[in-house]
N, C-alpha and C. Protein backbone atom coordinates (compact mmCIF):
# COMPACT_ATOMS: atom_id res chain seq x y z
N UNK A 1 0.84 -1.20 0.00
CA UNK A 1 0.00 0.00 0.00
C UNK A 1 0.88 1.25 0.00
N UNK A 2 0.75 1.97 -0.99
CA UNK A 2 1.23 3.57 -1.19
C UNK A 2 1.20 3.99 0.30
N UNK A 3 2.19 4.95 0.62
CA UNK A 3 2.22 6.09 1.84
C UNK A 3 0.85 7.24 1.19
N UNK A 4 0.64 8.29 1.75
CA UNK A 4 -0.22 9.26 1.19
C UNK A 4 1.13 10.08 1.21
N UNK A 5 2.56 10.09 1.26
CA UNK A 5 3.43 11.05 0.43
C UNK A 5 3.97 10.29 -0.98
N UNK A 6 3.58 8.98 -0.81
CA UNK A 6 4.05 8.30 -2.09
C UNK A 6 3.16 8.74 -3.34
N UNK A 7 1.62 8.64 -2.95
CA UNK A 7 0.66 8.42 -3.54
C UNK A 7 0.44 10.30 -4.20
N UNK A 8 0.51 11.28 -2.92
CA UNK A 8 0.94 12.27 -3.78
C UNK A 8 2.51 12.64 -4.74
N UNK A 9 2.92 12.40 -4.52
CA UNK A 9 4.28 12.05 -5.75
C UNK A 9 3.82 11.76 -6.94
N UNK A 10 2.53 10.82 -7.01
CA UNK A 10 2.29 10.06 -7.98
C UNK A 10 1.07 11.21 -8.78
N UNK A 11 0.45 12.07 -7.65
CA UNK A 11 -0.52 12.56 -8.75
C UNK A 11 0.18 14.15 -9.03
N UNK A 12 1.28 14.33 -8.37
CA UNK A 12 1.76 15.48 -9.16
C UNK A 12 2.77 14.93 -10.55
N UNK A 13 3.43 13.77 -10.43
CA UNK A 13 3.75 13.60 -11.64
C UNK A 13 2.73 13.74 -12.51
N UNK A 14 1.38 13.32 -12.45
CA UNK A 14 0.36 12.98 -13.81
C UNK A 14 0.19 14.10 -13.85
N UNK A 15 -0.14 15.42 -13.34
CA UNK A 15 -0.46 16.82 -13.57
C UNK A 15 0.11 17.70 -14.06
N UNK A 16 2.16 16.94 -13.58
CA UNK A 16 2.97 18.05 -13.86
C UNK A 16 2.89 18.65 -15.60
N UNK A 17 2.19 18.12 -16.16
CA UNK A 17 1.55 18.73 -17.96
C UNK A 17 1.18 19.74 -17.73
N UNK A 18 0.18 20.55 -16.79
CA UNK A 18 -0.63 22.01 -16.60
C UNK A 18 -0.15 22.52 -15.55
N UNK A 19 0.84 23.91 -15.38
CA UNK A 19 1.15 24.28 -14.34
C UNK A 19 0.02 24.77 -13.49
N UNK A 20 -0.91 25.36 -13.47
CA UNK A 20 -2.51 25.53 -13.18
C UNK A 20 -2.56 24.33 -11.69
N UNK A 21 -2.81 22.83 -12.75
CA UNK A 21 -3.30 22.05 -11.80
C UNK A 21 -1.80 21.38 -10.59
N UNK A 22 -1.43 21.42 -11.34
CA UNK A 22 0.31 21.36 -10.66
C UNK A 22 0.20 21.79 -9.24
N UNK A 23 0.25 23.24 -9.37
CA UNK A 23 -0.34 24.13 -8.64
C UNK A 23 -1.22 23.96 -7.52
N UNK A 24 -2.66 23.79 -7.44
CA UNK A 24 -2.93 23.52 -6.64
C UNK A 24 -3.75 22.18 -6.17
N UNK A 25 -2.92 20.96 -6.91
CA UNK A 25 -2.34 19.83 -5.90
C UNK A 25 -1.33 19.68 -5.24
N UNK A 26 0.03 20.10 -5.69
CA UNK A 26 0.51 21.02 -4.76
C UNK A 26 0.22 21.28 -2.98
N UNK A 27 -0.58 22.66 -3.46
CA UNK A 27 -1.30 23.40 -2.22
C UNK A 27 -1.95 22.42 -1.35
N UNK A 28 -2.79 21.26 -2.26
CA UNK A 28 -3.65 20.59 -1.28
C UNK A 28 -2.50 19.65 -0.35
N UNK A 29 -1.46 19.09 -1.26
CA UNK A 29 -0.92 17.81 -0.60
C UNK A 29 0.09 18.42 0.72
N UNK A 30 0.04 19.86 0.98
CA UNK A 30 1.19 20.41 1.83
C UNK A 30 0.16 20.61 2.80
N UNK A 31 -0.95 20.94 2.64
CA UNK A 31 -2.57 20.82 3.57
C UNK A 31 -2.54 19.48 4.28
N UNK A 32 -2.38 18.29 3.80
CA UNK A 32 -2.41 17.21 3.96
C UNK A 32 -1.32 16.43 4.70
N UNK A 33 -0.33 16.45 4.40
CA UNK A 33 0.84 15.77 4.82
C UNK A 33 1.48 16.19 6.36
N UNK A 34 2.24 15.79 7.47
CA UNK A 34 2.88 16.01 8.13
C UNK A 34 4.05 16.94 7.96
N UNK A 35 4.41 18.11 9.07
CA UNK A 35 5.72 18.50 8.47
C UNK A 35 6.64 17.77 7.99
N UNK A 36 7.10 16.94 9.16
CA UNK A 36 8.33 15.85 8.07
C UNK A 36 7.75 14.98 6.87
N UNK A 37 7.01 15.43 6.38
CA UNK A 37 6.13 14.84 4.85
C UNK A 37 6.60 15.89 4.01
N UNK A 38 6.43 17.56 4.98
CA UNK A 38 6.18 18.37 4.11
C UNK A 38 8.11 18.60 3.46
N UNK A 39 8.56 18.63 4.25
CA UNK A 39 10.36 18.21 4.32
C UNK A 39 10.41 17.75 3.06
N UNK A 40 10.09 16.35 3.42
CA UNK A 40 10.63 15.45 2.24
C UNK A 40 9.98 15.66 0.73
N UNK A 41 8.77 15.89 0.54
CA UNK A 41 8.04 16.40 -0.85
C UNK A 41 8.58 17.72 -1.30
N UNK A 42 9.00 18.70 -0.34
CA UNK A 42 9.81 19.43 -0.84
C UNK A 42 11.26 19.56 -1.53
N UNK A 43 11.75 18.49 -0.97
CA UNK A 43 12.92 18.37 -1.12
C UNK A 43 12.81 17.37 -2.70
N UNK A 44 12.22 16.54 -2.45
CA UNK A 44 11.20 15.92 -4.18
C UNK A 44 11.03 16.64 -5.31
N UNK A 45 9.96 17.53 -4.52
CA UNK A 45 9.42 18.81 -5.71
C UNK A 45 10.95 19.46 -6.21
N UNK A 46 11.74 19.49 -5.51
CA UNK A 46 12.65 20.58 -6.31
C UNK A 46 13.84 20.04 -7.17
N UNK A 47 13.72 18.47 -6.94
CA UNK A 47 14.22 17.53 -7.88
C UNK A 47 14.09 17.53 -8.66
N UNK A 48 12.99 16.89 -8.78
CA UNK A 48 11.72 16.58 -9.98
C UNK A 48 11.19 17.54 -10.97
N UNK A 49 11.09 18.83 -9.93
CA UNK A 49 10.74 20.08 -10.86
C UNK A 49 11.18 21.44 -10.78
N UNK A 50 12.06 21.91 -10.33
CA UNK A 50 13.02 22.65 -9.92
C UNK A 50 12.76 23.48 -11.23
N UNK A 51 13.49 23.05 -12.39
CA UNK A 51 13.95 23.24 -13.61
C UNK A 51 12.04 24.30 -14.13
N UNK A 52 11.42 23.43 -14.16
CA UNK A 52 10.08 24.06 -14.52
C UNK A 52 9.58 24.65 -13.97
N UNK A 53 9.22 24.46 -12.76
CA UNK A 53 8.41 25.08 -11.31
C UNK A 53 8.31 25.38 -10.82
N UNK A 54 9.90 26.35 -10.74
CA UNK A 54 10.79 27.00 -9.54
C UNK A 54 9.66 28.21 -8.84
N UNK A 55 9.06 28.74 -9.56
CA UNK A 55 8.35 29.82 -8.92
C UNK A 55 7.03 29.50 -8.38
N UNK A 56 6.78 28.43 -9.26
CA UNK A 56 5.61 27.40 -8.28
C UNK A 56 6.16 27.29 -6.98
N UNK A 57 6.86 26.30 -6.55
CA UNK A 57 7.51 25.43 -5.75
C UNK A 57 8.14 26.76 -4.78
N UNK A 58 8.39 27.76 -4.93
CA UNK A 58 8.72 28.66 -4.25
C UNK A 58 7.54 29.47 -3.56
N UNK A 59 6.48 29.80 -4.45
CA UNK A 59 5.25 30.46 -3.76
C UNK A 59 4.72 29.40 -2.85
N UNK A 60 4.57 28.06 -3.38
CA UNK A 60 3.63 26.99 -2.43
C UNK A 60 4.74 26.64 -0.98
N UNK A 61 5.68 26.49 -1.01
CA UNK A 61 6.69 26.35 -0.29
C UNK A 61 6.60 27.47 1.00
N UNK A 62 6.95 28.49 0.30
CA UNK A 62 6.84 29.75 1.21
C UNK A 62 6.12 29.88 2.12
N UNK A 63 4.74 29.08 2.52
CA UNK A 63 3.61 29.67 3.36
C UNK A 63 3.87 28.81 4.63
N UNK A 64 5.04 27.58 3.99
CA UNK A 64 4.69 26.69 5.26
C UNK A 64 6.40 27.20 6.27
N UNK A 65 5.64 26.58 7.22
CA UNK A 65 6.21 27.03 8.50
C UNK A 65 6.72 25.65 9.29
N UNK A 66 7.80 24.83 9.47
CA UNK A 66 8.60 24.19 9.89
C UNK A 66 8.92 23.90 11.37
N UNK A 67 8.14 23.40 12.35
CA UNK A 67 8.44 23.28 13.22
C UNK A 67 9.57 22.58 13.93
């Protein structure tokens, strides 16, 4: 059985086509996840999409707060 950080991995790859929806699945899965979830998908996202998304991945990034 998928983690729910695996399983989102999996639906931002299928999205990463429309920065739009990218976007805010994204937003939802950082809603969703644990900070140390939010850690590690970040550290993902900027792998994976760094190159394309940077200003995505920087606005959605930005709001969260790291305890």
């Amino acid at each position: 059985m998928l983690s729910m950080l695996e399983y989102i991995k999996t639906i931002l790859q299928k999205v990463s086509f429309d920065k739009a929806l990218f976007e805010k699945e994204l937003a939802k899965a950082i809603k969703l996840l644990i900070p140390k979830e939010v850690k590690q998908l970040k550290r993902w996202c900027y792998l994976q999409f760094g190159k394309v998304y940077r200003v995505v991945l920087n606005h959605c990034f930005a709001r969260v707060r790291f305890t």
